[in-house]
Protein backbone atom coordinates (compact mmCIF):
# COMPACT_ATOMS: atom_id res chain seq x y z
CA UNK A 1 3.58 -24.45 14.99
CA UNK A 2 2.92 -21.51 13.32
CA UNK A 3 -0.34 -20.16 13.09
CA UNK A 4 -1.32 -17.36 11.25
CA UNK A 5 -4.77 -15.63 11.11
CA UNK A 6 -7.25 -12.47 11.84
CA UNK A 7 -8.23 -10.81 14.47
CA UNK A 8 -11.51 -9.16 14.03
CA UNK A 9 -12.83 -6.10 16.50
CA UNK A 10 -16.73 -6.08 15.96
CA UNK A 11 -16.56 -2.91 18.74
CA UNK A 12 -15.00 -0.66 15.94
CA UNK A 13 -15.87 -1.94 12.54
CA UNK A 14 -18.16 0.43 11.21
CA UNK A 15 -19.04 -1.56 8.16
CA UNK A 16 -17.67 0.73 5.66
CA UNK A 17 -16.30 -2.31 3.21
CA UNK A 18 -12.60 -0.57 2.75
CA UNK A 19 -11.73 -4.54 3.44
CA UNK A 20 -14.04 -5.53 0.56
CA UNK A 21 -12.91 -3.38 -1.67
CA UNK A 22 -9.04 -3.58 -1.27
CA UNK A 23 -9.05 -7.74 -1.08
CA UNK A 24 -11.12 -7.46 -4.34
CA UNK A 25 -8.35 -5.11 -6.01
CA UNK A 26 -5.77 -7.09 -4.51
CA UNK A 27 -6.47 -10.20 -5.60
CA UNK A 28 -8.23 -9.91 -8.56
CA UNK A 29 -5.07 -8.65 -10.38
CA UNK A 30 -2.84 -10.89 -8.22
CA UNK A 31 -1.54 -14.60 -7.33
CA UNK A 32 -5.23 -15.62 -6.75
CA UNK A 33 -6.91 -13.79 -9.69
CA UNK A 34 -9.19 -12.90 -11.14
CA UNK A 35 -12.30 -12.85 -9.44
CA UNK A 36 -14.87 -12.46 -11.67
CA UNK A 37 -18.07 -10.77 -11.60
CA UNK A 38 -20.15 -11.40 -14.46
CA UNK A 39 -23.51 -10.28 -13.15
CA UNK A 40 -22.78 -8.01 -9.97
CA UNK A 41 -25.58 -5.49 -9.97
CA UNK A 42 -29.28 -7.23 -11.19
CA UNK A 43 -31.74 -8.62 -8.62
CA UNK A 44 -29.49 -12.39 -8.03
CA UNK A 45 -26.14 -11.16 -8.37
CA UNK A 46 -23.14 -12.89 -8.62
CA UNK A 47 -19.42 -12.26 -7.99
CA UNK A 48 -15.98 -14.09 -6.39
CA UNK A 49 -15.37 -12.49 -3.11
CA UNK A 50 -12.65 -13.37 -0.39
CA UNK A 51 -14.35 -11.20 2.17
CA UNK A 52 -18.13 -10.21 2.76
CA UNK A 53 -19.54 -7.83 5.53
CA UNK A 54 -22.64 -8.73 6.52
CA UNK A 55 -24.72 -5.64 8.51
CA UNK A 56 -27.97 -7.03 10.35
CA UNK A 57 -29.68 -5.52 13.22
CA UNK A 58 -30.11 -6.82 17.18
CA UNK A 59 -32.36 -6.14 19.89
CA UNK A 60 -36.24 -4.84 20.29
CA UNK A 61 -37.16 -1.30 18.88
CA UNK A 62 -36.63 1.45 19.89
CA UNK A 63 -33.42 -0.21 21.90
CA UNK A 64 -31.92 -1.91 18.80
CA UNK A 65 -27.68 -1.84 17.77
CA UNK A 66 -26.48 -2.60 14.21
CA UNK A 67 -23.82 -4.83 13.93
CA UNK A 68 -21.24 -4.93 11.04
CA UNK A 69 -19.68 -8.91 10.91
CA UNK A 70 -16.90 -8.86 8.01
CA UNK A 71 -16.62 -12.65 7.43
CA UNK A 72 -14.00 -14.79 5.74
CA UNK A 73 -12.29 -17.89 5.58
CA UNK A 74 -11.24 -18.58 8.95
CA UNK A 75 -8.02 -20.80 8.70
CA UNK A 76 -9.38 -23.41 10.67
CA UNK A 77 -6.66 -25.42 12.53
CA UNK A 78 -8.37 -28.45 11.75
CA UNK A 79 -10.54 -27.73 8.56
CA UNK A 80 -13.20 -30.04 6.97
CA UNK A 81 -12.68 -28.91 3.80
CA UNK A 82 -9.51 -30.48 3.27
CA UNK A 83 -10.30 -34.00 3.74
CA UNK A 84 -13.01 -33.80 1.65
CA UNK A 85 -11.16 -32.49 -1.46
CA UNK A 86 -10.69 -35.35 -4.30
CA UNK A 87 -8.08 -34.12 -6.05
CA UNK A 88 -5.77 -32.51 -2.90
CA UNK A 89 -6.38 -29.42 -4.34
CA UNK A 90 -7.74 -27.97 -0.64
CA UNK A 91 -4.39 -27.97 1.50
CA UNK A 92 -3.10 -26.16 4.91
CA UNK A 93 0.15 -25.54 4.98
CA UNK A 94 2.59 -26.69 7.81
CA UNK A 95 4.81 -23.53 8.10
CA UNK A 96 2.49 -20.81 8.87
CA UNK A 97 -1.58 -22.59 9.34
CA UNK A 98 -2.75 -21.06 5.99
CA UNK A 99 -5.41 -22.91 4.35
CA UNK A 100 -4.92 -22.66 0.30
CA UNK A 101 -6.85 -23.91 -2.88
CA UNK A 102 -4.12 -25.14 -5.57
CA UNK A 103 -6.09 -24.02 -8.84
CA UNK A 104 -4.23 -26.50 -10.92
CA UNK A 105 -5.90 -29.33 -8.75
CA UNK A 106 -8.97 -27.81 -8.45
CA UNK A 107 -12.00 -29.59 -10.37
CA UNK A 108 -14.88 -27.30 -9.13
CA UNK A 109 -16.78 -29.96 -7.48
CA UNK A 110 -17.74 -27.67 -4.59
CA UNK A 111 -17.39 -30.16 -1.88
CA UNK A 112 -15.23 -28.16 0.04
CA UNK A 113 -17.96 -25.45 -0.01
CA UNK A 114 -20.60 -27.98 1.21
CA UNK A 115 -18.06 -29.31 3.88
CA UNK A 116 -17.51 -25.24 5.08
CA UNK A 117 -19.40 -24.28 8.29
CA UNK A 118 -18.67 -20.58 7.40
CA UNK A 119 -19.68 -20.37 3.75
CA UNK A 120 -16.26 -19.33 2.99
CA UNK A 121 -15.69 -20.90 -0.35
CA UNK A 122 -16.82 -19.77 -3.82
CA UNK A 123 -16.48 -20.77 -7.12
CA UNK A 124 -15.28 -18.80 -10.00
CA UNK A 125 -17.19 -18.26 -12.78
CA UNK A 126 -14.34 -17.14 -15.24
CA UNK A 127 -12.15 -20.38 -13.56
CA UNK A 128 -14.51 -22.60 -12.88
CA UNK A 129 -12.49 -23.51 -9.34
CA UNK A 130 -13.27 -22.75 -5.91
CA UNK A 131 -11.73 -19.81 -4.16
CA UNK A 132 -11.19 -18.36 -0.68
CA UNK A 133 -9.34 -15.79 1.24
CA UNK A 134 -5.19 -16.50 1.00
CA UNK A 135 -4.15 -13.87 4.05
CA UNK A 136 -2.37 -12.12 1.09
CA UNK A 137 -0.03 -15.12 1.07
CA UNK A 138 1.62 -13.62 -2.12
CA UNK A 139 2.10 -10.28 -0.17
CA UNK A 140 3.07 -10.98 3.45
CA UNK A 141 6.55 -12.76 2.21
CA UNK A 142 7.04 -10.07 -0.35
CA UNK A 143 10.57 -8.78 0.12
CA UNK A 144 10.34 -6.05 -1.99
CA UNK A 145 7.39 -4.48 0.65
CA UNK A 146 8.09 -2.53 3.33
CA UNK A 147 8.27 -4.64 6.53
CA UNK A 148 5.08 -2.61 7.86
CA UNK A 149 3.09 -3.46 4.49
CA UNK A 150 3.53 -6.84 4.52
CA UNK A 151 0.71 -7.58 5.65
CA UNK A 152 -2.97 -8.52 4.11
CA UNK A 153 -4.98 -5.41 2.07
CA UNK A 154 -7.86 -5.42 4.06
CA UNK A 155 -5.81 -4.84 7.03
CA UNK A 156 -4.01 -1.94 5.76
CA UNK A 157 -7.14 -0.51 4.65
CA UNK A 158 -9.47 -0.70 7.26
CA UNK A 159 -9.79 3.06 8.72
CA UNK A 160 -10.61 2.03 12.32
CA UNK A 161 -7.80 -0.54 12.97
CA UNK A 162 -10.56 -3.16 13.10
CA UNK A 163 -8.78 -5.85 11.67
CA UNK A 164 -5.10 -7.15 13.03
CA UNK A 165 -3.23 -10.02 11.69
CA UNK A 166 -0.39 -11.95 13.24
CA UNK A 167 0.87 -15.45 14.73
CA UNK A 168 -2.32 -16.17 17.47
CA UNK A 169 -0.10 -20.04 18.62
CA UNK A 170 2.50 -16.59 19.69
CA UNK A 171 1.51 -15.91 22.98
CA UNK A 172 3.85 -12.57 23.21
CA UNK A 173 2.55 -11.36 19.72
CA UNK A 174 -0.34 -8.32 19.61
CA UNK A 175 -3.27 -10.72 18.60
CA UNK A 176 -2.71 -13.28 21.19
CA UNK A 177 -2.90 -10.36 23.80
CA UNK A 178 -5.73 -8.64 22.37
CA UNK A 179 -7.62 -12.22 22.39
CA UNK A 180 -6.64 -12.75 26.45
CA UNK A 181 -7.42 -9.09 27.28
CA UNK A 182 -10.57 -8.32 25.47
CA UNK A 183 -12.76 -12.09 25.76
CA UNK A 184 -11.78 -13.32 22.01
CA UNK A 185 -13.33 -15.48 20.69
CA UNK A 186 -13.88 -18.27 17.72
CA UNK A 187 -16.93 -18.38 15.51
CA UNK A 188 -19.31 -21.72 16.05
CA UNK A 189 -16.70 -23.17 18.55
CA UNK A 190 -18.87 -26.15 18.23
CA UNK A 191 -18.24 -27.62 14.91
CA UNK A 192 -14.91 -28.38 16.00
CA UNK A 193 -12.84 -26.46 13.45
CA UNK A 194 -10.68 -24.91 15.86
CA UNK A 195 -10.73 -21.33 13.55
CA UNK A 196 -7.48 -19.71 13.76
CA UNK A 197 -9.55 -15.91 13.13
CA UNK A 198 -11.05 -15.09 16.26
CA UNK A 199 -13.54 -11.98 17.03
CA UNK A 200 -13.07 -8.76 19.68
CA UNK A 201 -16.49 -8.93 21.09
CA UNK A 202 -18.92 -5.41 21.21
CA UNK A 203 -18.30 -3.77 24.41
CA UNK A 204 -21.34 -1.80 25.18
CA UNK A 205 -21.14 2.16 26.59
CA UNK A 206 -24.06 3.65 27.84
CA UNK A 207 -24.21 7.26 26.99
CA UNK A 208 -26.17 9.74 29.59
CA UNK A 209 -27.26 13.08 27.48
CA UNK A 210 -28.98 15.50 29.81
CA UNK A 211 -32.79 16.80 28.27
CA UNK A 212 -30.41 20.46 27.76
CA UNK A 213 -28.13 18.61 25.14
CA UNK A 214 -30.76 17.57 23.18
CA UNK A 215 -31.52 21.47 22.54
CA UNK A 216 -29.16 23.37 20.17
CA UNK A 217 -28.59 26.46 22.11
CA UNK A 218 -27.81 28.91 19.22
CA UNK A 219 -31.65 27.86 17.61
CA UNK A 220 -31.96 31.13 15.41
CA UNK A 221 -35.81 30.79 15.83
CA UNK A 222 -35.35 30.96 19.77
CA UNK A 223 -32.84 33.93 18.95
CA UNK A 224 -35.05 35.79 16.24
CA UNK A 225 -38.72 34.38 16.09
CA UNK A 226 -39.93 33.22 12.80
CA UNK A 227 -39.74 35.40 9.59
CA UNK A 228 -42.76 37.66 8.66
CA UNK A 229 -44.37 36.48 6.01
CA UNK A 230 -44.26 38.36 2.85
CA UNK A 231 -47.48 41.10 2.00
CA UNK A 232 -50.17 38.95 -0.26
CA UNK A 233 -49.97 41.07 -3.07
CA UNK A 234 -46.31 40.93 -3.70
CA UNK A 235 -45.19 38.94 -6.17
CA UNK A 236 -43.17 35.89 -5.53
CA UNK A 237 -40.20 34.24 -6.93
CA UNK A 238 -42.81 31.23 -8.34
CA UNK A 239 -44.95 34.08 -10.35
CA UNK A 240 -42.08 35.63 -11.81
CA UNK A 241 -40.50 32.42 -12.95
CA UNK A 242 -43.93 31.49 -14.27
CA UNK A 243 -44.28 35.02 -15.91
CA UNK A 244 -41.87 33.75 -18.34
C-alpha cells in the first residue's frame, strides 16, 4: 500500500520557519482553512498551526550544538487517534496512508489530541474542530500544477532542501533511499505508531582552524597603528553640536 509522508534532514535545517510560514499561507486560504489566530503575539499566545519548529540547545558549554526539529503530524501507519474519534471524523485513508480530520464530523472533543504522542493536533478557535497537517492533500493531486509543484508548501519552500516528500512503502523512490543510506529514522519508535515521517539524523563535522585563521590578516591597526588622538583644545564634533 501506498504510503505517503516526510522526510525530515535535521543535518541541514537551519530553523529559518520558510515551512511555517508557507503551510500557514497555504492552508489558511485553502481546503483546510482557516487557521485562526486570535491572540498570536501577547505573553500565552494562541494560533492553528500544521507545522511548528522547535530550536533547543544540546550538550555542555562551551561544546554545545543547536538543533532546529520542525515537527508535524507524522502519518502514523497505525495511528491512535483514529480509534479514539466518536464521530469518525479522524480517518487514514487507504490509497495513499494520509491521516485526515473530516470537519463536518468533527465535534471538538480533543480526544484525538489527548490520544497523539506527538502533539500534532490542534483545535481551531474560529471552527471549533481539531486540525492537523494534510501533506497538501488538496495540492499534490492538483492537475492544474506543474508535475514538479505538486507537492506540499513547506517542501517547496524550504531553502536548504531539508524537507522531501514521497511514497517511503517505495523502496526505489528518493525517500526510501535517503532513509537506508543516511540511518533514518522514526520519532518515539516505542509507542508503536509506526510514523510514516521519518528524520535524517545530524551528522557531525569537526572543523580544524589553525591559531593563523583566527587572525584577519589585513587588521588595519596591525597595518597603520591606532589613530592620533585629536589636540585637547580643538573642538569636537559633540561641542559644536552642543554650540547650537
Amino acid at each position: 500500500m501506498k504510503q505517503l509522508a516526510l522526510i525530515i534532514d535535521l543535518n541541514v535545517c537551519v530553523g529559518c520557519h520558510a515551512c511555517v510560514t508557507s503551510c500557514k499561507e497555504w492552508n489558511t486560504s485553502g481546503w483546510a482553512g482557516p487557521m485562526s489566530d486570535f491572540n498570536p503575539y501577547n505573553a500565552n499566545p494562541t494560533g492553528t498551526f500544521f507545522n511548528r519548529v522547535q530550536t533547543f540547545e544540546i550538550g555542555t558549554f562551551p561544546n554545545t550544538e543547536t538543533v532546529h526539529f520542525p515537527k508535524s503530524c507524522l502519518h502514523c501507519e497505525d495511528p491512535p487517534c483514529v480509534p479514539v474519534c466518536p464521530t469518525g471524523a479522524s480517518y487514514k485513508r487507504e490509497e495513499d496512508g494520509i491521516v485526515l480530520v473530516d470537519y463536518d464530523k468533527c465535534i471538538g472533543c480533543k480526544y484525538c489530541s489527548w490520544a497523539c504522542p506527538y502533539g500534532a493536533r490542534e483545535i481551531d478557535q474560529q471552527q471549533k474542530v481539531m486540525k492537523k497537517c494534510t501533506l497538501c492533500v488538496d495540492r499534490i493531486y492538483d492537475q492544474t500544477l506543474p508535475e514538479s509543484e505538486r507537492k506540499p508548501a513547506c517542501v517547496l519552500a524550504c531553502p536548504t532542501n531539508a524537507r522531501l516528500f514521497g511514497d517511503v512503502h517505495d523502496s526505489d523512490s528518493e525517500v526510501s533511499r535517503l532513509i537506508r543510506e543516511n540511518g533514518g529514522y522514526q520519532l518515539m519508535p516505542e509507542w508503536g505508531t509506526n510514523p510514516a515521517n521519518h528524520y535524517l539524523p545530524r551528522r557531525k563535522t569537526h572543523l580544524k582552524i589553525h591559531e593563523d585563521e583566527l587572525q584577519r590578516s589585513d587588521n588595519p591597526l596591525k597595518k597603520e597603528g591606532l589613530l592620533p588622538e585629536p589636540p585637547k583644545e580643538q573642538q569636537t564634533l559633540d561641542d559644536i553640536y552642543m554650540s547650537w
